[in-house]
Protein backbone atom coordinates (compact mmCIF):
# COMPACT_ATOMS: atom_id res chain seq x y z
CA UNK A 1 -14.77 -2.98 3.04
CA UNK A 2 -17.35 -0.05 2.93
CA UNK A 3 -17.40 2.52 0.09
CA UNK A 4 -15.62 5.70 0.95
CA UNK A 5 -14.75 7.00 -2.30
CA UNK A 6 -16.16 6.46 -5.89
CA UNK A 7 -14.51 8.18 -9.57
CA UNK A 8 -16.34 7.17 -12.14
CA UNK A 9 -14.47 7.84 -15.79
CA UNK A 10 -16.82 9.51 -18.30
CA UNK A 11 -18.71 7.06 -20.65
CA UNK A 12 -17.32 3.98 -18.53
CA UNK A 13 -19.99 1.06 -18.51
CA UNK A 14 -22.72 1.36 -15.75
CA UNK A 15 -22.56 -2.05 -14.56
CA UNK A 16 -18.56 -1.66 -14.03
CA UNK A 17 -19.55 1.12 -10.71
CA UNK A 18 -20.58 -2.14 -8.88
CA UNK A 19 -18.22 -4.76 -10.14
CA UNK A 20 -15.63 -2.33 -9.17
CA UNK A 21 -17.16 -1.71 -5.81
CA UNK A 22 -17.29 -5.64 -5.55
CA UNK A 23 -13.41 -5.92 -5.88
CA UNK A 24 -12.83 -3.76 -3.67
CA UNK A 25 -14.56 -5.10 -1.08
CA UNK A 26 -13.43 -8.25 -1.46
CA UNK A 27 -9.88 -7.22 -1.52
CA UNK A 28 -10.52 -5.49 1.34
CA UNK A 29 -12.43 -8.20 3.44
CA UNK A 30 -10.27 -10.83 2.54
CA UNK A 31 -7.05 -8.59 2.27
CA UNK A 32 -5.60 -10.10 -0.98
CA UNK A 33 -6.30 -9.55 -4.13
CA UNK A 34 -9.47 -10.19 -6.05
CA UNK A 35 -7.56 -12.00 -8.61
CA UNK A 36 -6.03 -14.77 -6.09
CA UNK A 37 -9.34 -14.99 -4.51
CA UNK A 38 -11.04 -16.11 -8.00
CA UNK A 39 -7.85 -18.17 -9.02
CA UNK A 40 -8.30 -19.86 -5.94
CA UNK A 41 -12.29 -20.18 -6.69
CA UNK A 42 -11.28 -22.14 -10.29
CA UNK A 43 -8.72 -24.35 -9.30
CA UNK A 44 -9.68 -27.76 -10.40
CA UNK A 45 -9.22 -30.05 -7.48
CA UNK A 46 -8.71 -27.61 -4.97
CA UNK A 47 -11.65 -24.80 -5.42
CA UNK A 48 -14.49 -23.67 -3.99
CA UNK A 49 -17.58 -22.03 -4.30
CA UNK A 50 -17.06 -18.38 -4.52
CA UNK A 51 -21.00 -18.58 -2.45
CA UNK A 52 -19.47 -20.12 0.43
CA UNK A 53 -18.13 -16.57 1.65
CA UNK A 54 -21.70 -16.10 2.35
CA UNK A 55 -22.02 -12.59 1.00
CA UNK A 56 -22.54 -12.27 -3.07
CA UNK A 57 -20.64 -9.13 -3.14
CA UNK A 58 -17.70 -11.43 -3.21
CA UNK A 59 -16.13 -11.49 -6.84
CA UNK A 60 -13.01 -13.00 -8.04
CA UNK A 61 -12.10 -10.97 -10.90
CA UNK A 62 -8.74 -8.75 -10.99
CA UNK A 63 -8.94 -4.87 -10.33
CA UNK A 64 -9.52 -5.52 -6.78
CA UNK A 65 -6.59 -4.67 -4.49
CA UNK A 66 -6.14 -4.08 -1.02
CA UNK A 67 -4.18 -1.01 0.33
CA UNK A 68 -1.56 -1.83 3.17
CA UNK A 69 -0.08 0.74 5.17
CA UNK A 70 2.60 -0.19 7.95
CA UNK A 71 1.45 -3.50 7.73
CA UNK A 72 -2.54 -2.95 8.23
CA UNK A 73 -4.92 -3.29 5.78
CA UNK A 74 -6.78 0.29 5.79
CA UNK A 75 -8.79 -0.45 2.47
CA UNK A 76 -8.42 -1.30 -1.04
CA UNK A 77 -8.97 -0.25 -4.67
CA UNK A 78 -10.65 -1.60 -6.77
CA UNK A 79 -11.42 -1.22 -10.70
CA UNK A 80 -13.43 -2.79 -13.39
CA UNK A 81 -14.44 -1.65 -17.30
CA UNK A 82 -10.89 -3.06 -18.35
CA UNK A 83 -9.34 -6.21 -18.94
CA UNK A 84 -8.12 -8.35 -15.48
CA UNK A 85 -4.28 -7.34 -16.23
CA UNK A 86 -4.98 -3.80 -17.04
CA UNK A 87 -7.79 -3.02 -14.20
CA UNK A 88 -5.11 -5.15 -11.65
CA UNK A 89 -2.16 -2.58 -12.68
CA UNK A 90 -4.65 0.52 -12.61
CA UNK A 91 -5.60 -0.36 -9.07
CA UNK A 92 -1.85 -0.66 -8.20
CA UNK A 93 -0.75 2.38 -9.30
CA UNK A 94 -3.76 4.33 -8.09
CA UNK A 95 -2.60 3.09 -4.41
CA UNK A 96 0.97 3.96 -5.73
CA UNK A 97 -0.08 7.70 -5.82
CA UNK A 98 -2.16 7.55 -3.32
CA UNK A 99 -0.40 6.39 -0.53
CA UNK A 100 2.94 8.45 -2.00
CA UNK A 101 0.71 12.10 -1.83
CA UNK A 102 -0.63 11.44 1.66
CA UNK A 103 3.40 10.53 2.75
CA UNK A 104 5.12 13.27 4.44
């Protein structure tokens, strides 16, 4: 859940470096994705207070994805400056390449 790794695209938002850090870490702290963690946040009967993780890095918006490798969580992804869908299938295929250039 700790920042190893930053690309910022040129003339993307400022406040999207952090909200994409924040999807990442929560991804990565909660292994699943950001998305399910918000959905899960809204649900009318069932939801909860995205403050009772304790930490207000927490953030349920989609772009945040964790990165599983043999079955462990090593990390995650995440994105933001986009809409949910297209920041969620950014992420994906940024661990896509990822993980597929680091295979032998």
């Amino acid at each position: 859940g700790e920042l190893l790794a930053l690309l910022r695209v040129s003339g993307a938002a400022l406040p999207s470096i952090l909200i994409a850090q924040n999807k990442a870490f929560t991804a990565a702290r909660e292994r699943r994705a950001s998305f399910e963690i918000g959905q899960a946040s809204r649900h009318p009967t069932d939801g909860f207070d995205m403050r009772n993780f304790g930490d207000p890095r927490y953030i349920g918006w989609g772009g945040g994805l964790p990165v599983w490798i043999e079955g462990t969580c090593v990390g995650a992804v995440g994105v933001s400056g986009l809409p949910e869908s297209e920041a969620s299938s950014l992420a994906k295929n940024a661990i896509t390449c990822a993980i597929s250039v680091g295979s032998p």
